[in-house]
C-alpha atoms as a PDB file:
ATOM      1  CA  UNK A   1     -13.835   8.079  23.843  1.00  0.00           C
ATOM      2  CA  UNK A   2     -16.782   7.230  22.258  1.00  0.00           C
ATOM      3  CA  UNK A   3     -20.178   9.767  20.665  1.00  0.00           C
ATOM      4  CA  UNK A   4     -22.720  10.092  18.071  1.00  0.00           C
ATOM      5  CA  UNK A   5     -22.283  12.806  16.322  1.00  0.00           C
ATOM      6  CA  UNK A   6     -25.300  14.618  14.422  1.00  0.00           C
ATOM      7  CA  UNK A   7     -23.199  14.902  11.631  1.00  0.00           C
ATOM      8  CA  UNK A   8     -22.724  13.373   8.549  1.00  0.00           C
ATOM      9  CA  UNK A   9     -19.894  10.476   7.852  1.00  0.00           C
ATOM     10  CA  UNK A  10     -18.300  12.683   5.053  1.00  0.00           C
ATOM     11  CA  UNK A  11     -17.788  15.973   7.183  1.00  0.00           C
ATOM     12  CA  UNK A  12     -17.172  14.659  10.324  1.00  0.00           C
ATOM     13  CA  UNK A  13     -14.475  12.474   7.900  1.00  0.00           C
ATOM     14  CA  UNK A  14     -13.190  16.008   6.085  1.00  0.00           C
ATOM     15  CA  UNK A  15     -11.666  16.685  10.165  1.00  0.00           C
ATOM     16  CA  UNK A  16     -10.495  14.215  11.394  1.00  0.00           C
ATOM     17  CA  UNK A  17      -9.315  12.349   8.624  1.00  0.00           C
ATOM     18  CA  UNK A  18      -7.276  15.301   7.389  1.00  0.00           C
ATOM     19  CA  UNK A  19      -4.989  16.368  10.267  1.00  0.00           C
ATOM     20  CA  UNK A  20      -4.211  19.700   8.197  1.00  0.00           C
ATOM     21  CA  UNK A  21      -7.647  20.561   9.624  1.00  0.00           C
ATOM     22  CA  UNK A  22      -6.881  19.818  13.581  1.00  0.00           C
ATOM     23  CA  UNK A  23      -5.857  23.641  14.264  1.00  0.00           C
ATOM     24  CA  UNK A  24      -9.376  24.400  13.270  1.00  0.00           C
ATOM     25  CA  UNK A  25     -11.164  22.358  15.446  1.00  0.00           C
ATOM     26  CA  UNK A  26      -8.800  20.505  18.381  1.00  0.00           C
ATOM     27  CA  UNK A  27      -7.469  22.898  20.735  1.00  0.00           C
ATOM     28  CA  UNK A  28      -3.873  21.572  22.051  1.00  0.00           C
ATOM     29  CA  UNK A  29      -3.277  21.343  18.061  1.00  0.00           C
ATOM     30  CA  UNK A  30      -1.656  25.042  17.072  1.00  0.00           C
ATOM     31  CA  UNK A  31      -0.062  24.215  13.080  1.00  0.00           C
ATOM     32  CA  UNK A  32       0.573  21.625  10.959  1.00  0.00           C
ATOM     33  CA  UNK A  33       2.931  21.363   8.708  1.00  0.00           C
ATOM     34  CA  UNK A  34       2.628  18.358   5.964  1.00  0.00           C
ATOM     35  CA  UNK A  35       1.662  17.927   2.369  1.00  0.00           C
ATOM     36  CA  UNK A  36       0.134  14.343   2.348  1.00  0.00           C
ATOM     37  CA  UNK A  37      -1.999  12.343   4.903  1.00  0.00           C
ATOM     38  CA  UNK A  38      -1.617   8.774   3.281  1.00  0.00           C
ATOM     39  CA  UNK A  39      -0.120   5.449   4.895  1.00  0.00           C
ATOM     40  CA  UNK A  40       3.878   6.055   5.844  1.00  0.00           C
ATOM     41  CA  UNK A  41       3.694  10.220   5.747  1.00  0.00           C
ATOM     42  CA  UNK A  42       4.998  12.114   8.288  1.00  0.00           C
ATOM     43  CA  UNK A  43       4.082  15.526   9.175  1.00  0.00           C
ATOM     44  CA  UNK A  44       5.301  18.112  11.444  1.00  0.00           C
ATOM     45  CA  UNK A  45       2.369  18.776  14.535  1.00  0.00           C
ATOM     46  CA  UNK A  46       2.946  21.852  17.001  1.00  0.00           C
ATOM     47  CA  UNK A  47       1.050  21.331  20.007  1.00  0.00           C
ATOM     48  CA  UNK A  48       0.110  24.191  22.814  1.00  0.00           C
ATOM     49  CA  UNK A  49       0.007  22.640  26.343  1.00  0.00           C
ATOM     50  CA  UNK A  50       0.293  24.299  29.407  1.00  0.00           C
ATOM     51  CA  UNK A  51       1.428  27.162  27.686  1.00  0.00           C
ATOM     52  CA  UNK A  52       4.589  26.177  26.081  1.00  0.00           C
ATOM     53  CA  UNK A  53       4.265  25.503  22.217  1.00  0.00           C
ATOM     54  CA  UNK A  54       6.143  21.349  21.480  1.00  0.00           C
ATOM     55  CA  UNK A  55       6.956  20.039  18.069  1.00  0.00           C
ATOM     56  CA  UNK A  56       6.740  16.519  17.190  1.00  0.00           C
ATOM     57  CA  UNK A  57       6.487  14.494  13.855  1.00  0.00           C
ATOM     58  CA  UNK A  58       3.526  12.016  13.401  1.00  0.00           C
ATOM     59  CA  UNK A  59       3.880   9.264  11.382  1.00  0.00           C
ATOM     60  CA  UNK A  60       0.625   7.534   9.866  1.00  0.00           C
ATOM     61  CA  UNK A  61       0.151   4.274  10.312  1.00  0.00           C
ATOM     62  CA  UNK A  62      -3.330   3.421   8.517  1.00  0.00           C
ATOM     63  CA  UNK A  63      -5.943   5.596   6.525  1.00  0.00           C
ATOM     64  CA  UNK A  64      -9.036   3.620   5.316  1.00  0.00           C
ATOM     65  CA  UNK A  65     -11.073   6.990   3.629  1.00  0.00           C
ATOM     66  CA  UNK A  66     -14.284   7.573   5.730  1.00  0.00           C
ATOM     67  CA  UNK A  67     -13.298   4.715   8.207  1.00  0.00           C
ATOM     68  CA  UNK A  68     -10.231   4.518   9.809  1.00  0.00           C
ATOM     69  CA  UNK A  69      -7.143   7.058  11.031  1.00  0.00           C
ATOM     70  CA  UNK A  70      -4.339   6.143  13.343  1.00  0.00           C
ATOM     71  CA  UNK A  71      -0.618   8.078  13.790  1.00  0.00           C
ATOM     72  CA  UNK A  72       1.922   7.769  16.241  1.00  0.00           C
ATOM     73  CA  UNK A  73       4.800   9.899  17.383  1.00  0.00           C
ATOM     74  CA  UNK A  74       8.258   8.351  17.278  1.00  0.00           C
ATOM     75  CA  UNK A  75       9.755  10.428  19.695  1.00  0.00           C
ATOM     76  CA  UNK A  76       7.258  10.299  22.620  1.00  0.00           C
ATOM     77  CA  UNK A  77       4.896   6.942  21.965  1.00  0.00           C
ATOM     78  CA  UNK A  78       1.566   9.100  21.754  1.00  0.00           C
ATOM     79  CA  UNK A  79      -0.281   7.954  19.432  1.00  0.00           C
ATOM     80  CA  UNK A  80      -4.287   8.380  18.284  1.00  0.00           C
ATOM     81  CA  UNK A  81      -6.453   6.145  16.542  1.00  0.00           C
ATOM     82  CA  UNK A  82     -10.122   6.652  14.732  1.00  0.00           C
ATOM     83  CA  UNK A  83     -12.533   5.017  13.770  1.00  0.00           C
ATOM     84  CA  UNK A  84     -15.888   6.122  12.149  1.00  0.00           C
ATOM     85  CA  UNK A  85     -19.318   4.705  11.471  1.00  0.00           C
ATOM     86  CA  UNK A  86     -22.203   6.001   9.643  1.00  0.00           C
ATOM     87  CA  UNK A  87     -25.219   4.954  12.059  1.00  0.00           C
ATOM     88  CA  UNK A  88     -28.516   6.839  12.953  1.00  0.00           C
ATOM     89  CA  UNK A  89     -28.502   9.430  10.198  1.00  0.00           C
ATOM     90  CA  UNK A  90     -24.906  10.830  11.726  1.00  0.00           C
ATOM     91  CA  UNK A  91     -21.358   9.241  12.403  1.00  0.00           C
ATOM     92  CA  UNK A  92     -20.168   7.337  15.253  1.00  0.00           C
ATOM     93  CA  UNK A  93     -16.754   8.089  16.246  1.00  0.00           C
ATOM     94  CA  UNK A  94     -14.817   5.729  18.570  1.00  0.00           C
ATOM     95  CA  UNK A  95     -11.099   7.148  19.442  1.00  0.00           C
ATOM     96  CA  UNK A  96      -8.572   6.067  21.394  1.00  0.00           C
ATOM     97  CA  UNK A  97      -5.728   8.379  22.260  1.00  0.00           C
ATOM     98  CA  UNK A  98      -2.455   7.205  24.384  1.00  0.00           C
ATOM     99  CA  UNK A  99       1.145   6.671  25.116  1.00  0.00           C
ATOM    100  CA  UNK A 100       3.192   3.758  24.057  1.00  0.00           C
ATOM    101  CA  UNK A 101       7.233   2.911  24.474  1.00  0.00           C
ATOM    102  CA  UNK A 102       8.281   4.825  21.635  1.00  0.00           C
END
């Protein structure tokens, strides 16, 4: 998925480069449970979908502040990866969301 957002870099950043925030904002994500964000943490992601409630840990993989955020899921391959731009007086956000062998 690709947009433009009419945002600026640093708020659009303070979302989705926090996943603390994701409850707020993305709606399969229903808590979060982790103390750090950085390279190598894993945190604790309850997810809503269909209308049963899943837990899985994330794991993330890189973190480049106001660039770059990508985490995986050991247990079922999913994984997400974003990356942001400041262009055109807002933020270009290019993510890429899938399943891998885990």
């Amino acid at each position: 998925m690709q947009a433009h957002l009419d945002a600026p870099l640093d708020e659009v950043w303070a979302l989705v480069g926090n996943p603390a925030t994701y409850p707020d904002w993305w709606p399969v994500a229903v808590e979060i449970r982790g103390d750090t964000f950085e390279v190598g943490d894993v945190y604790h992601q309850v997810v809503g979908i269909a209308g049963r409630q899943l837990e899985y840990n994330r794991i993330i993989d890189r973190r480049d502040e106001l660039k770059e955020l990508r985490w995986h899921c050991p247990t079922t391959g999913g994984y997400q990866h974003w990356l942001l731009s400041d262009v055109q007086g807002g933020t270009f956000v290019d993510m890429e969301m899938g399943i891998k062998d885990p």
